[in-house]
C-alpha atoms as a PDB file:
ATOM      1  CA  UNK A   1       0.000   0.000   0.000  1.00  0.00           C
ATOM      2  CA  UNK A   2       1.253   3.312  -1.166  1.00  0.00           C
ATOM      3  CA  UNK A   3       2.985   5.303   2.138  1.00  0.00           C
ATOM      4  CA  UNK A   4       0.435   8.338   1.959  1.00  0.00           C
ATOM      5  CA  UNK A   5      -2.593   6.532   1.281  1.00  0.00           C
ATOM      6  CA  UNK A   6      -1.953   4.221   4.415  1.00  0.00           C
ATOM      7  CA  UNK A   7      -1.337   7.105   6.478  1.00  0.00           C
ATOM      8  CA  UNK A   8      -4.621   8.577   5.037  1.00  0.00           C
ATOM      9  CA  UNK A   9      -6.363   5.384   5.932  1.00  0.00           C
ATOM     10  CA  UNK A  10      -5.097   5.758   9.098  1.00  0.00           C
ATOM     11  CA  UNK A  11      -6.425   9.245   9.709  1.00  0.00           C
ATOM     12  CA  UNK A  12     -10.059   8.518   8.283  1.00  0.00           C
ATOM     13  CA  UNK A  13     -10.163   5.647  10.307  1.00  0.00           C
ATOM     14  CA  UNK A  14      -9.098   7.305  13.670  1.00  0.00           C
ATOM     15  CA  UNK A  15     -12.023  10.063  13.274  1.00  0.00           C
ATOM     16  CA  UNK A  16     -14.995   6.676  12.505  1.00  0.00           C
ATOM     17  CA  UNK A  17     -17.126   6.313  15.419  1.00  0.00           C
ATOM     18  CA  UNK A  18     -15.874   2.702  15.527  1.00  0.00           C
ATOM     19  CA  UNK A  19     -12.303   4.064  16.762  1.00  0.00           C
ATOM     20  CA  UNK A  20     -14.218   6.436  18.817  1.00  0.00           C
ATOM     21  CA  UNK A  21     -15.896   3.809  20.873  1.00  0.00           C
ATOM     22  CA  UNK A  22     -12.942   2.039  21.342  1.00  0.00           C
ATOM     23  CA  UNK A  23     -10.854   5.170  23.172  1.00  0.00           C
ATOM     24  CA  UNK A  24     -11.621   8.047  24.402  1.00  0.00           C
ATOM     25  CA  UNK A  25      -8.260   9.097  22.793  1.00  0.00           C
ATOM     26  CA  UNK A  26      -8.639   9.020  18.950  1.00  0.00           C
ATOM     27  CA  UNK A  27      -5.180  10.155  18.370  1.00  0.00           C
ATOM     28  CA  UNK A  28      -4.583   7.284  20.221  1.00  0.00           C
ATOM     29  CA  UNK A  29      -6.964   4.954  18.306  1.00  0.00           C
ATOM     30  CA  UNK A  30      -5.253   6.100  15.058  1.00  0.00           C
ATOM     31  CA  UNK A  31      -2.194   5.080  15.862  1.00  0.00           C
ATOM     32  CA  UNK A  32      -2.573   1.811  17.040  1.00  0.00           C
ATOM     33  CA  UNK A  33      -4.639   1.308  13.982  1.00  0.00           C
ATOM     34  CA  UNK A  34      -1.580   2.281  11.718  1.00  0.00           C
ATOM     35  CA  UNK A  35      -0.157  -0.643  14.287  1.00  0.00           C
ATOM     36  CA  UNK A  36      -2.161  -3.149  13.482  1.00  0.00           C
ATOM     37  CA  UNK A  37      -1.582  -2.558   9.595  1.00  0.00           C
ATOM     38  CA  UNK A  38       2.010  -2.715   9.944  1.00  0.00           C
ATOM     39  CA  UNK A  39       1.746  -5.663  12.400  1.00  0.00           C
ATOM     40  CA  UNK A  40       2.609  -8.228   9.715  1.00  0.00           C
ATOM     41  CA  UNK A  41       5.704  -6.988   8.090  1.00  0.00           C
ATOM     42  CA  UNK A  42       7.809  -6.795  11.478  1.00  0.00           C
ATOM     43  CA  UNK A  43      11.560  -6.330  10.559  1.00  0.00           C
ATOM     44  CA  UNK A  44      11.684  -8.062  14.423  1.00  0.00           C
ATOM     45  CA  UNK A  45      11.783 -11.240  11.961  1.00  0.00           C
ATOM     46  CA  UNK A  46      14.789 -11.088  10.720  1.00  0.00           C
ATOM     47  CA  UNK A  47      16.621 -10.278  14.415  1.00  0.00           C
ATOM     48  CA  UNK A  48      14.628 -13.351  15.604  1.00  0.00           C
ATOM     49  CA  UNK A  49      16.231 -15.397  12.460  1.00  0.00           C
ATOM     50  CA  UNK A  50      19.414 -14.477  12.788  1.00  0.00           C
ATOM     51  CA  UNK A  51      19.269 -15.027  16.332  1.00  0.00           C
ATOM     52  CA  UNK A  52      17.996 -18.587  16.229  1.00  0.00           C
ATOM     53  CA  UNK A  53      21.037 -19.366  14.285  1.00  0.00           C
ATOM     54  CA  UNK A  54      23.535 -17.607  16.834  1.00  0.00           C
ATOM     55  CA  UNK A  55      21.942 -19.517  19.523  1.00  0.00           C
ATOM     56  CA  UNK A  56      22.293 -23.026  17.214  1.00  0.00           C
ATOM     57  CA  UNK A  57      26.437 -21.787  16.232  1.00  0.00           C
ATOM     58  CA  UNK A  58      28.924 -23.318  18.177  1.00  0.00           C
ATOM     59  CA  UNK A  59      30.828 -20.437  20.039  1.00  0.00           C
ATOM     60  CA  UNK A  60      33.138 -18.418  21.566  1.00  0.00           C
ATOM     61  CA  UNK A  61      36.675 -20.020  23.448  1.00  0.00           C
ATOM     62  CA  UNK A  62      34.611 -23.447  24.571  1.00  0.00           C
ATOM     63  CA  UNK A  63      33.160 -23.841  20.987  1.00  0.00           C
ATOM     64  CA  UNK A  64      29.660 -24.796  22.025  1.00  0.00           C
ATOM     65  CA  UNK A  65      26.244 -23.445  21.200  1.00  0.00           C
ATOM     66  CA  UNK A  66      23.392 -21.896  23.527  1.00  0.00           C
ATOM     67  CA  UNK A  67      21.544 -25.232  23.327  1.00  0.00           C
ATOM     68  CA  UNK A  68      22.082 -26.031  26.691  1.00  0.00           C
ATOM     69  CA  UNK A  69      21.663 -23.265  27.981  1.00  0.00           C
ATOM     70  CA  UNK A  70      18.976 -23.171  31.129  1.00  0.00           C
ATOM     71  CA  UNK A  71      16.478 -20.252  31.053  1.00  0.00           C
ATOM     72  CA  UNK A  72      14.572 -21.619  33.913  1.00  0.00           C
ATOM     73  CA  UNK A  73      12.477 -24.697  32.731  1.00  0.00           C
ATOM     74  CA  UNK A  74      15.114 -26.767  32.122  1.00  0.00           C
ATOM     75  CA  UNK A  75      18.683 -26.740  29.781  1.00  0.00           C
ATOM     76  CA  UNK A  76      17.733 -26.107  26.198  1.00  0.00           C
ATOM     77  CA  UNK A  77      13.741 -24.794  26.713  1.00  0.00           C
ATOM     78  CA  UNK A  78      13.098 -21.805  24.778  1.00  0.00           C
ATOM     79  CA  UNK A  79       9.430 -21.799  24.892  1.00  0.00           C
ATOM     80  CA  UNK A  80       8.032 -20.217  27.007  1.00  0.00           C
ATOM     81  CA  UNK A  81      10.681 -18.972  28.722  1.00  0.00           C
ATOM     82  CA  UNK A  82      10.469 -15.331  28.331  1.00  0.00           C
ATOM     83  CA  UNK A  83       7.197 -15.222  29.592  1.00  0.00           C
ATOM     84  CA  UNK A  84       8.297 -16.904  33.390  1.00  0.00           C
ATOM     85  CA  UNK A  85      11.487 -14.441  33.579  1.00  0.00           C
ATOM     86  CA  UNK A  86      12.693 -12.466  35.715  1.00  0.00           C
ATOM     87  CA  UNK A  87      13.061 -15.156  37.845  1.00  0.00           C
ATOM     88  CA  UNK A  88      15.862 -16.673  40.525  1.00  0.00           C
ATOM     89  CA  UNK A  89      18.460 -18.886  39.099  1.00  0.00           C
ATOM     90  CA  UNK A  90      20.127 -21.136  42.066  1.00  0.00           C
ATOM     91  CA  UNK A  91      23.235 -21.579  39.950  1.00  0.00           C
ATOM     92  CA  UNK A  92      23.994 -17.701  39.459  1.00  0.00           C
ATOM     93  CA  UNK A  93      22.108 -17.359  43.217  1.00  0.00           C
ATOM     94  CA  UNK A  94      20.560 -13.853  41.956  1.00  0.00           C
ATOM     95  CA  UNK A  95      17.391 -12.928  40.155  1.00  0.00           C
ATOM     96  CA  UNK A  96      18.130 -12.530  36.468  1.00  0.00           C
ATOM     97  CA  UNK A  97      15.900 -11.162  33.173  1.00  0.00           C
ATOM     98  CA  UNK A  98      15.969 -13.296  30.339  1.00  0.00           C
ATOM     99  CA  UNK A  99      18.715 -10.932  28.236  1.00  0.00           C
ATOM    100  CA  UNK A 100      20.988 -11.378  32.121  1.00  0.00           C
ATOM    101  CA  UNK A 101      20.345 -15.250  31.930  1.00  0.00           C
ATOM    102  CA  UNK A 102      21.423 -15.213  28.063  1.00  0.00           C
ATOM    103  CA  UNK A 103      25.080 -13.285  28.679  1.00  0.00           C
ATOM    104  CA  UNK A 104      25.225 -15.123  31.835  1.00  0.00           C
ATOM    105  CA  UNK A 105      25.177 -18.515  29.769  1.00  0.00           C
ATOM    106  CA  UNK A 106      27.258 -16.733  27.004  1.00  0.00           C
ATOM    107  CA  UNK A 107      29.733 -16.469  29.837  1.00  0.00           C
ATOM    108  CA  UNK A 108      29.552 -19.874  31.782  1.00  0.00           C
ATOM    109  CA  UNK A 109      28.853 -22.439  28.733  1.00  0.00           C
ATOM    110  CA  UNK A 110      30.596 -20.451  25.515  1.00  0.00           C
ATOM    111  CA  UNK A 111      33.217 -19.464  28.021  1.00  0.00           C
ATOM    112  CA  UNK A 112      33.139 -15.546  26.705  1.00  0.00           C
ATOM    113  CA  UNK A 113      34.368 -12.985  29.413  1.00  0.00           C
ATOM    114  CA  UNK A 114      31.912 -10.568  30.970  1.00  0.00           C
ATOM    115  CA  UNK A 115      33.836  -8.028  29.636  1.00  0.00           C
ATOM    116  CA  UNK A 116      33.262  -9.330  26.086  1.00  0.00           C
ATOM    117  CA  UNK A 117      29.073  -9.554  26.838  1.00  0.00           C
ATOM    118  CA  UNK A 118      29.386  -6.053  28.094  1.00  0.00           C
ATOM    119  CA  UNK A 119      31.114  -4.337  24.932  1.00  0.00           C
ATOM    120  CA  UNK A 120      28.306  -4.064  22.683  1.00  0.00           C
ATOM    121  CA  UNK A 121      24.815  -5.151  24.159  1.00  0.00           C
ATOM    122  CA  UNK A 122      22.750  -2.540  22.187  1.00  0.00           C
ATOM    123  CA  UNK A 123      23.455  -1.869  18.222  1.00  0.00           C
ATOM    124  CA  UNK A 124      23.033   0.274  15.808  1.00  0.00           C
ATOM    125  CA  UNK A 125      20.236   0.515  12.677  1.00  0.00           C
ATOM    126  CA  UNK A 126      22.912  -1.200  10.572  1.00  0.00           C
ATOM    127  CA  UNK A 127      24.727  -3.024  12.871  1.00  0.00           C
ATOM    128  CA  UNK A 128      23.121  -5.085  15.570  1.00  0.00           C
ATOM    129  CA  UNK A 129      24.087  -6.606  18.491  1.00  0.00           C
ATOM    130  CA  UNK A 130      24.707 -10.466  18.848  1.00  0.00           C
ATOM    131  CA  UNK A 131      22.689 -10.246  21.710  1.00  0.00           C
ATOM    132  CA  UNK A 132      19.749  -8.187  20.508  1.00  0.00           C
ATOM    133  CA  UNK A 133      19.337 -11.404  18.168  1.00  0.00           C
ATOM    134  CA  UNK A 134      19.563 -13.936  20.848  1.00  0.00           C
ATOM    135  CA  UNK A 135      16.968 -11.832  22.578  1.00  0.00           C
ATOM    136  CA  UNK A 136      14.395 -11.509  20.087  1.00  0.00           C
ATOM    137  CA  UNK A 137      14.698 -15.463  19.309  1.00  0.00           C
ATOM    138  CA  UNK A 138      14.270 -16.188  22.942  1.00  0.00           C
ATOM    139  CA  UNK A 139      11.662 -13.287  23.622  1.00  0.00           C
ATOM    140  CA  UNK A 140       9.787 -14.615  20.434  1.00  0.00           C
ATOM    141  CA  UNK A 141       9.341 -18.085  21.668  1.00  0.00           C
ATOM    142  CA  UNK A 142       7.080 -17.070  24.305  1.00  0.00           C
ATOM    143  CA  UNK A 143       4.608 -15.131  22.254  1.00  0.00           C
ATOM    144  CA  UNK A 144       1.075 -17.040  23.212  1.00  0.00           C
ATOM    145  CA  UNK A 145       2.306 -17.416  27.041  1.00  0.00           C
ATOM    146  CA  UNK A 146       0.995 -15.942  29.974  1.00  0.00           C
ATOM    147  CA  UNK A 147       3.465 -13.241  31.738  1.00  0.00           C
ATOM    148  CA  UNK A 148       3.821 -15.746  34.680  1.00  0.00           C
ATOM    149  CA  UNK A 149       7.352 -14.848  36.606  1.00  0.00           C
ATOM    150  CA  UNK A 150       7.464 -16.655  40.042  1.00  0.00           C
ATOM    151  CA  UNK A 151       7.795 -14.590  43.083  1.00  0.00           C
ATOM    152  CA  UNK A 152       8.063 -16.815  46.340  1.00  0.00           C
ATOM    153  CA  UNK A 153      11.715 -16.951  46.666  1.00  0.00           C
ATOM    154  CA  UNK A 154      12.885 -14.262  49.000  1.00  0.00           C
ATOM    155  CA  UNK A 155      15.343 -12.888  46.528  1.00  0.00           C
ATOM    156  CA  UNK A 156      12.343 -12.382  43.766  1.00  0.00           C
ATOM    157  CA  UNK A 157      10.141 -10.855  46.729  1.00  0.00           C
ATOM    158  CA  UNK A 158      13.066  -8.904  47.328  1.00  0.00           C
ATOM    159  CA  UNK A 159      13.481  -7.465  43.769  1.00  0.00           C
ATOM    160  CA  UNK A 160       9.874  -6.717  43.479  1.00  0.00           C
ATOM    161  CA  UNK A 161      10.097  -4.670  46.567  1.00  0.00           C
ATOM    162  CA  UNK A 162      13.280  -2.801  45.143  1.00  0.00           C
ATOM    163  CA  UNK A 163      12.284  -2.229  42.082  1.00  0.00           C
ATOM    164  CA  UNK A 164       8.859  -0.504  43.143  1.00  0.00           C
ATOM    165  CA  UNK A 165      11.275   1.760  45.324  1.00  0.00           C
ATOM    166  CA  UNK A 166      13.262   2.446  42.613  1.00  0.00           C
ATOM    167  CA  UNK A 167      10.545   3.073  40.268  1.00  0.00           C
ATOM    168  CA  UNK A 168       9.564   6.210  42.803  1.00  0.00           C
ATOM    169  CA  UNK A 169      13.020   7.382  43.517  1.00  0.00           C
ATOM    170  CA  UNK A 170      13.106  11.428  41.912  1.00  0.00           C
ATOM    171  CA  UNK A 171      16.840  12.264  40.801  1.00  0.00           C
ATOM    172  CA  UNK A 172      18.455  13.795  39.069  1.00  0.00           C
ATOM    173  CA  UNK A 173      18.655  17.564  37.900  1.00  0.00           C
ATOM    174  CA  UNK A 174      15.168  17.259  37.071  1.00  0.00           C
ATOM    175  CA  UNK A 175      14.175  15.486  39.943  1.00  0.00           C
ATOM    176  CA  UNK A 176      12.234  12.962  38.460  1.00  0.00           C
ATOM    177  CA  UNK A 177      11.589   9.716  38.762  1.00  0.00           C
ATOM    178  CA  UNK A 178      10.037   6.944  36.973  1.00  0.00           C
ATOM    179  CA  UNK A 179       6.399   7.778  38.233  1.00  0.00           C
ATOM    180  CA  UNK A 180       6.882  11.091  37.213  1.00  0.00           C
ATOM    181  CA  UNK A 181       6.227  10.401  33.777  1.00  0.00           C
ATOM    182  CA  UNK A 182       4.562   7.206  34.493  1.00  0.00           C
ATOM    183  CA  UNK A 183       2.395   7.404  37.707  1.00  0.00           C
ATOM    184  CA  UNK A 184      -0.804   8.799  36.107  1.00  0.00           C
ATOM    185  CA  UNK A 185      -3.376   8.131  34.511  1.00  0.00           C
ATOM    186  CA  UNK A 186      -4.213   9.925  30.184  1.00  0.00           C
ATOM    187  CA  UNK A 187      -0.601  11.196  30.177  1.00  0.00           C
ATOM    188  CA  UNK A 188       1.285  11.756  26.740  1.00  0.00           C
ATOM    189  CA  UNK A 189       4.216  13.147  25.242  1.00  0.00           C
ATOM    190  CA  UNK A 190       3.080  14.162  22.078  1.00  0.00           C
ATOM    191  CA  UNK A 191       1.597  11.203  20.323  1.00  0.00           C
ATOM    192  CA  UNK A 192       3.035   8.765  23.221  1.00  0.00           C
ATOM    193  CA  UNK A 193       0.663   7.518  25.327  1.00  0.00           C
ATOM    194  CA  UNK A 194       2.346   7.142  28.881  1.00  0.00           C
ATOM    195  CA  UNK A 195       0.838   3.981  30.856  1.00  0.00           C
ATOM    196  CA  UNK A 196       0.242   4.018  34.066  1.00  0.00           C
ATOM    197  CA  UNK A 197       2.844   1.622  35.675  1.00  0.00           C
ATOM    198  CA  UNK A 198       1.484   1.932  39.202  1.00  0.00           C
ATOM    199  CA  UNK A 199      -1.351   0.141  37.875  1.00  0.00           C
ATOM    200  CA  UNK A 200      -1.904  -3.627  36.657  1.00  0.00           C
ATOM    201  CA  UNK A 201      -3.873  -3.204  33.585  1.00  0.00           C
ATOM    202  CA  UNK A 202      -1.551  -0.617  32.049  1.00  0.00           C
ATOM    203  CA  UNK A 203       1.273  -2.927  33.096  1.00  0.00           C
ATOM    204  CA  UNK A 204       0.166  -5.902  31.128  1.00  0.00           C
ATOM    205  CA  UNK A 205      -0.117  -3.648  28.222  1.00  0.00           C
ATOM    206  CA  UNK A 206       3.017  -2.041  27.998  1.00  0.00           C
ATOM    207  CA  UNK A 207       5.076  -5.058  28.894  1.00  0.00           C
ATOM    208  CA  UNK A 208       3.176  -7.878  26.303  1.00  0.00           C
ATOM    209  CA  UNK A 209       5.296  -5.758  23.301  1.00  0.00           C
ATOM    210  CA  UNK A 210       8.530  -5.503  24.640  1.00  0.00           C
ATOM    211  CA  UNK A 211      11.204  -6.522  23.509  1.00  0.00           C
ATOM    212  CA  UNK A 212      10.220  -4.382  20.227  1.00  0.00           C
ATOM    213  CA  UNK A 213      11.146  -2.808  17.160  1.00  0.00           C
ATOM    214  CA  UNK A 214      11.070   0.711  17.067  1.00  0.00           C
ATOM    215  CA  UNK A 215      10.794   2.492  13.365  1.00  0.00           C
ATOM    216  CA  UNK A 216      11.893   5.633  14.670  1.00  0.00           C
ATOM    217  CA  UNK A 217      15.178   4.046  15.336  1.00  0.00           C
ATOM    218  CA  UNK A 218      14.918   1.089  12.669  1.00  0.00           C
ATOM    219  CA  UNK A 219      15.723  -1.209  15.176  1.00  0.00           C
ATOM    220  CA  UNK A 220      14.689  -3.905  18.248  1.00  0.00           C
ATOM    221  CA  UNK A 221      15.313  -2.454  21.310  1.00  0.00           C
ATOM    222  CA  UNK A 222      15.686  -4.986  24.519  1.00  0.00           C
ATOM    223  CA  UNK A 223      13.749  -4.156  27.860  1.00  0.00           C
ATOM    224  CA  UNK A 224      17.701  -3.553  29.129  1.00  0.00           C
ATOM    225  CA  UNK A 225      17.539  -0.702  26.951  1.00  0.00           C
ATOM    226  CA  UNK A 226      14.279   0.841  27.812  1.00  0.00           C
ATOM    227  CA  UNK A 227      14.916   0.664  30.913  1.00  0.00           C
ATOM    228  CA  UNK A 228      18.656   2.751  30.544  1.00  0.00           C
ATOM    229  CA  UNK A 229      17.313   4.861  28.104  1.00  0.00           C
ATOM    230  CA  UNK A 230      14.309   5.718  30.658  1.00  0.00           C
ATOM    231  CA  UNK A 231      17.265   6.499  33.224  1.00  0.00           C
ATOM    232  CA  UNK A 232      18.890   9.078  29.992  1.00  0.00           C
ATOM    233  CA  UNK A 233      15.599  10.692  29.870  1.00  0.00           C
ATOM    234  CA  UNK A 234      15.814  11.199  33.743  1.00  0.00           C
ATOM    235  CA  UNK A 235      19.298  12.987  32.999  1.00  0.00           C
ATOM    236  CA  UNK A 236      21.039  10.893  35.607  1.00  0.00           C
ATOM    237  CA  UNK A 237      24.134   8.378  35.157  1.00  0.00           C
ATOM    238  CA  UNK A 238      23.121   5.251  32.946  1.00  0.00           C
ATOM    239  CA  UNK A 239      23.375   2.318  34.608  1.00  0.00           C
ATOM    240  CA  UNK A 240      25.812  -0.429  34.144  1.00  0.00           C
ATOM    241  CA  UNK A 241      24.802  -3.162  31.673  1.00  0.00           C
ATOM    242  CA  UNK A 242      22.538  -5.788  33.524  1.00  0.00           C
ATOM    243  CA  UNK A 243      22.435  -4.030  37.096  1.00  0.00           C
ATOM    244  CA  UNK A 244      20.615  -4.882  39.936  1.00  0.00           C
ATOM    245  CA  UNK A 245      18.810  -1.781  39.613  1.00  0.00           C
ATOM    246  CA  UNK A 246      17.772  -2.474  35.998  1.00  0.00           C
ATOM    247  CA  UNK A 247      16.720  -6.170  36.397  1.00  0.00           C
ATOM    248  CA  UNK A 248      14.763  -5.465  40.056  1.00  0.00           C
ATOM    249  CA  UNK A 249      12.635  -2.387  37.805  1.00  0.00           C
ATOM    250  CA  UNK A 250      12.298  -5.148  35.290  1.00  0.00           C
ATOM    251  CA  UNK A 251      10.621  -7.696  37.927  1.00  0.00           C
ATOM    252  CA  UNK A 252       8.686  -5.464  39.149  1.00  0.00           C
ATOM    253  CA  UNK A 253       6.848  -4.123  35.560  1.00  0.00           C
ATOM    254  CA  UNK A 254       6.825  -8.067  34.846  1.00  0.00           C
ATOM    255  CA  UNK A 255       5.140  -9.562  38.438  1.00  0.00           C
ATOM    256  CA  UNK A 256       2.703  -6.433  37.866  1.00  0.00           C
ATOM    257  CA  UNK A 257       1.883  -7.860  34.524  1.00  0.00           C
ATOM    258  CA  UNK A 258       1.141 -11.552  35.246  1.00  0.00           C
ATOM    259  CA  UNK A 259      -1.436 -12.875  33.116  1.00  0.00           C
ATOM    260  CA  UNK A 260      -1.171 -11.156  30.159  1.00  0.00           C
ATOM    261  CA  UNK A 261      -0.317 -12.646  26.882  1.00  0.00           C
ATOM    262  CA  UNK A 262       3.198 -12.261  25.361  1.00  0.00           C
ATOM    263  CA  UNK A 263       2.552 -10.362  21.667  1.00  0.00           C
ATOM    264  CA  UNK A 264       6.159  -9.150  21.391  1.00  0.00           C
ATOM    265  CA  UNK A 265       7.934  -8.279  19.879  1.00  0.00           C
ATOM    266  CA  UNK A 266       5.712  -5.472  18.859  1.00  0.00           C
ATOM    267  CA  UNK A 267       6.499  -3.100  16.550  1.00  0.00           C
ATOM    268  CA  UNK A 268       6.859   0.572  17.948  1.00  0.00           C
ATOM    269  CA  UNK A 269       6.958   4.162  16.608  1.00  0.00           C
END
């Protein structure tokens, strides 16, 4: 479909009354119309290709591939996976996102250095990461599943509880904090609806299409990444690659989305 007469579409359809009854918002509406007609043509595809085949290639120093890799149901389960992460690994003893559990496996079964996970976790339009790939293959797996991350282990308890602190912590020279932007309800920078991540419902929307591509930057983007680049917009210090702080904000957003179903990854403005 010609680019101006989808956009068109798009417009005609936001001000129907059918649009209208679904939101009160029909800027809103139009846009996750023009969405759903991009929906099918995901370049997310090709990251979720190429990383099924990294995770398949035998690897760094030890020359092995990611197949036996454990992401919490057992060595070698992809499916599914996603959807029951973060969770606590025994082995690693600390509560790990799926993209931590990946380098963490990178490290212990390809026998990479941490150092070598940590060089380039986030790519470019024309130059991907390695482990944006192995992310969107492993993310994609669990599309169908419920958002089902355990939380009876102290140590998940315990990064639920931290990252709801953190997620109300203002810093910065702006003094803001996470809620700031997303603590409300019908918030919106520009045409960006802001959910309300204090609540359930708008939890279990926002996290069912992340991991996702984003055409603004022609690229998939990792939660990792949202997260840090949330922390940019803040204007305070990014944080290191995989923290503590990142993953606990991470279980949190994911424990206040249980029971959803995985859609990602979705395809973003």
């Amino acid at each position: 479909m010609n680019h101006r007469i989808a956009i068109a579409a798009v417009l005609a359809v936001t001000w129907t009354g059918a649009a209208l009854a679904q939101s009160k918002d029909p800027t809103i509406a139009g846009i996750e119309k023009y969405r759903e007609m991009l929906g099918d043509d995901n370049p997310a595809d090709l990251y979720e290709m190429r990383g099924e085949a990294l995770w398949k290639k035998a690897a760094g120093p030890n020359k092995v591939s990611l197949e036996k890799c454990d992401l919490g149901l057992g060595a070698g389960v992809v499916k599914g996976a996603y959807a029951q992460t973060p969770r606590y690994f025994a082995d690693a003893d600390r509560v790990m996102d799926i993209e931590s559990r990946i380098a963490w496996c990178m490290t212990t079964i390809q026998g990479y250095s941490e150092a070598d996970v940590r060089k380039r976790p986030f790519g470019s339009a024309d130059k991907p990461s390695e482990m944006e790939d192995l992310v969107t293959y492993v993310v994609t797996a669990s599309k169908g599943y419920k958002i089902a991350p355990p939380n009876s282990h102290p140590k998940e308890k315990a990064a639920f509880e931290l990252g709801q602190a953190i997620f109300h912590v203002r810093a910065g020279p702006y003094d803001f904090s996470c809620a700031t932007c997303h603590g409300q309800d019908g918030k919106r920078i520009r045409l960006q609806e802001l959910p309300n991540l204090t609540k359930a419902a708008d939890n279990q929307r926002s996290y069912i299409g992340w991991p996702a591509y984003r055409v603004s930057t022609s690229r998939v983007h990792s939660m990792q990444w949202r997260i840090n680049d949330c922390f940019r917009q803040q204007r305070v210090p990014e944080p290191k690659y995989m923290s503590e702080s990142v993953n606990s904000l991470i279980t949190y957003m994911a424990v206040m989305a249980t029971g959803a179903e995985y859609k990602g990854p979705a395809l973003k403005r």
